[in-house]
C-alpha atoms as a PDB file:
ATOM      1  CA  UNK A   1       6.223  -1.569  28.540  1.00  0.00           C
ATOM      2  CA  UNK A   2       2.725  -0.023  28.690  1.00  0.00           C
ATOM      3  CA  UNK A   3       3.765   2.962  29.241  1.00  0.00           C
ATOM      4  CA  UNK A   4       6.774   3.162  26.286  1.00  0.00           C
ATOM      5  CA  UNK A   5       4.059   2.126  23.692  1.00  0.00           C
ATOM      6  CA  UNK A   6       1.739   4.739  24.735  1.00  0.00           C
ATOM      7  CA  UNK A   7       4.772   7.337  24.467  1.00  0.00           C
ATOM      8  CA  UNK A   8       5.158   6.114  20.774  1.00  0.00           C
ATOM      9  CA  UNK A   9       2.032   6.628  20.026  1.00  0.00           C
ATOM     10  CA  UNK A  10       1.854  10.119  21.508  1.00  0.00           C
ATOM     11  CA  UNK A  11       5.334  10.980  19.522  1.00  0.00           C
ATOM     12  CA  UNK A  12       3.363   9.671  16.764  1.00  0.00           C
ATOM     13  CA  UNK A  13       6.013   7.582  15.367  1.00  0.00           C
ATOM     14  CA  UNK A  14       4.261   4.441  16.192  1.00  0.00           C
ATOM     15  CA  UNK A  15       1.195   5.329  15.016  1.00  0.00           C
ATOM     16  CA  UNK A  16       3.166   6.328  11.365  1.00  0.00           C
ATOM     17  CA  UNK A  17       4.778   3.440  10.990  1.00  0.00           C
ATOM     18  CA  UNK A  18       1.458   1.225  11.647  1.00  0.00           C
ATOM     19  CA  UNK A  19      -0.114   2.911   8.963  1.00  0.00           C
ATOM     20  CA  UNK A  20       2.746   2.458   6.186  1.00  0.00           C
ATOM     21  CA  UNK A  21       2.778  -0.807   7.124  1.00  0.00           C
ATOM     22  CA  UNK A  22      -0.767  -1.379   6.841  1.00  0.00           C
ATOM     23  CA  UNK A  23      -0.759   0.687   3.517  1.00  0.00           C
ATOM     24  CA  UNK A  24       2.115  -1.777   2.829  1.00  0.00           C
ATOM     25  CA  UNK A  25      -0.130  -4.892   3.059  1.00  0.00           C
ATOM     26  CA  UNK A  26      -3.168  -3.560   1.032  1.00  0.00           C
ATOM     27  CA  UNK A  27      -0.451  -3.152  -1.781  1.00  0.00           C
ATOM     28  CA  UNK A  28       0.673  -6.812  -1.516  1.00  0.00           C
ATOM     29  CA  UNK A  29      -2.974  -7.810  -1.077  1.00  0.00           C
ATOM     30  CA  UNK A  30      -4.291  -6.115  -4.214  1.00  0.00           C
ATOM     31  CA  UNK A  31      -1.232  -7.435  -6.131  1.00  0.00           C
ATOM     32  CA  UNK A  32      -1.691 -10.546  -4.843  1.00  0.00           C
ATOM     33  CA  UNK A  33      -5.417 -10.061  -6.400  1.00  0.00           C
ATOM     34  CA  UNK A  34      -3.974  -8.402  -9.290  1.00  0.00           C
ATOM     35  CA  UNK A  35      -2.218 -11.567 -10.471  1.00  0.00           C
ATOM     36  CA  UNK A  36      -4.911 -14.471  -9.396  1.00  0.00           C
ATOM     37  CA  UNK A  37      -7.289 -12.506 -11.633  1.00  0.00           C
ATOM     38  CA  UNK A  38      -4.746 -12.102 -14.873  1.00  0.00           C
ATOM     39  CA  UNK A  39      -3.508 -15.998 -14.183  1.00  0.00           C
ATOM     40  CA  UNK A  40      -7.445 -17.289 -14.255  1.00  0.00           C
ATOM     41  CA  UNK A  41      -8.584 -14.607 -17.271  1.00  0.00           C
ATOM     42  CA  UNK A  42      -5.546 -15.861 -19.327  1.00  0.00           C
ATOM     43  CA  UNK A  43      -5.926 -19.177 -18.572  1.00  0.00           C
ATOM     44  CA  UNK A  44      -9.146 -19.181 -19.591  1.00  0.00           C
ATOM     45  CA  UNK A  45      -8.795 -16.784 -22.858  1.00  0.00           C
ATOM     46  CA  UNK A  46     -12.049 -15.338 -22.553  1.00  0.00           C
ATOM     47  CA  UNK A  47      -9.955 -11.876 -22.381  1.00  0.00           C
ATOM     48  CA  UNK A  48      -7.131 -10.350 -24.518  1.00  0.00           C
ATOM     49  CA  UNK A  49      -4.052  -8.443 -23.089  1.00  0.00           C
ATOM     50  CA  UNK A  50      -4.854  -5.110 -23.422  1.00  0.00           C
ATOM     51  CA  UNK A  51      -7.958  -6.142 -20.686  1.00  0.00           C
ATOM     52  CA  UNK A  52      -6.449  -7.525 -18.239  1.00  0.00           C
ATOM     53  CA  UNK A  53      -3.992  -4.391 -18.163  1.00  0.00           C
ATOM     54  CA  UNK A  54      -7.133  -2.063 -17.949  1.00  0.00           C
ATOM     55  CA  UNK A  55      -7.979  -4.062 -14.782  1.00  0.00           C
ATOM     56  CA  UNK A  56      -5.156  -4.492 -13.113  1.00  0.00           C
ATOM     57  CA  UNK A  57      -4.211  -0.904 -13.304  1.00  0.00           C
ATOM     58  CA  UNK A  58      -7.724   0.061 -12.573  1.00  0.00           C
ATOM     59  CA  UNK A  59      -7.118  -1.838  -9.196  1.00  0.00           C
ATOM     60  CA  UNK A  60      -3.404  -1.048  -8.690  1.00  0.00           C
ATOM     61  CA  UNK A  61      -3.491   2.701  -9.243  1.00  0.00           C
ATOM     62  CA  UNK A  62      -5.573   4.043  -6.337  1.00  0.00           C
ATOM     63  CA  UNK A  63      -3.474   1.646  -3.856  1.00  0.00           C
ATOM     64  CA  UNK A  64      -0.302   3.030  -5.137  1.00  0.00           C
ATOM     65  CA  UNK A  65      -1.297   6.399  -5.644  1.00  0.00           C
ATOM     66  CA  UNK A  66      -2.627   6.392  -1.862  1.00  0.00           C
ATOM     67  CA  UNK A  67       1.233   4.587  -0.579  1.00  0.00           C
ATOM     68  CA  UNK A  68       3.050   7.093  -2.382  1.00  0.00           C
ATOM     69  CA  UNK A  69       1.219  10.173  -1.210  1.00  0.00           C
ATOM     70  CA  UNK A  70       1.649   8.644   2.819  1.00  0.00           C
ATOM     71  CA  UNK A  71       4.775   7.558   2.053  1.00  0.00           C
ATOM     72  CA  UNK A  72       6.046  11.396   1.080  1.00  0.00           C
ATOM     73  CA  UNK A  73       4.432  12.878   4.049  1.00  0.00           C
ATOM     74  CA  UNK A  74       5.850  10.221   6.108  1.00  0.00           C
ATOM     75  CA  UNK A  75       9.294  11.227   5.071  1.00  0.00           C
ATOM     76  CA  UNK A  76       8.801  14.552   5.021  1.00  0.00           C
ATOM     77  CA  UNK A  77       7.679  14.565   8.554  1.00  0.00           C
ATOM     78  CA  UNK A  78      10.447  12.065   9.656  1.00  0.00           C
ATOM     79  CA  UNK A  79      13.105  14.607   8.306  1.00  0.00           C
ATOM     80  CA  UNK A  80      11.619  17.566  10.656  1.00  0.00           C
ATOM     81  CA  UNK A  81      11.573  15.065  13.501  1.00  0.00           C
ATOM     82  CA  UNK A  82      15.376  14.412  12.850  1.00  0.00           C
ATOM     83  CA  UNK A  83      15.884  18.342  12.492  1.00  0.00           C
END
């Protein structure tokens, strides 16, 4: 068992897929985030719209920016290793 995990990891397949799907729960974390903090700033009216956009796409963009750019070189890597 050992031994086929450590052979993963050396492959680097393993390791790859950890880090989408770590990449993958930031994302839901931050949206998660994302939509506590336009839920309690509505609620409360203390900000318009147009705010609360600014913010939540000041938080989302680096996150998805970052998952997008992985995921390419993730698939561009997993189409070699099919090759």
């Amino acid at each position: 068992m050992i031994a086929r995990v450590h052979n993963q990891f050396e492959n680097g397949r393993l390791f790859r897929r950890l880090v989408i799907l770590l990449q993958f729960a930031m994302l839901v974390y931050v949206t998660h985030l994302s939509f506590v903090y336009a839920t309690h700033a509505l609620e409360h009216g203390s900000f318009n719209g147009t705010y609360v956009i600014g913010v939540i796409t000041v938080l989302q963009a680096p996150i998805v920016a970052l998952m997008g750019y992985s995921f390419k070189i993730y698939s561009n890597v997993r189409s070699q290793d099919v090759k």
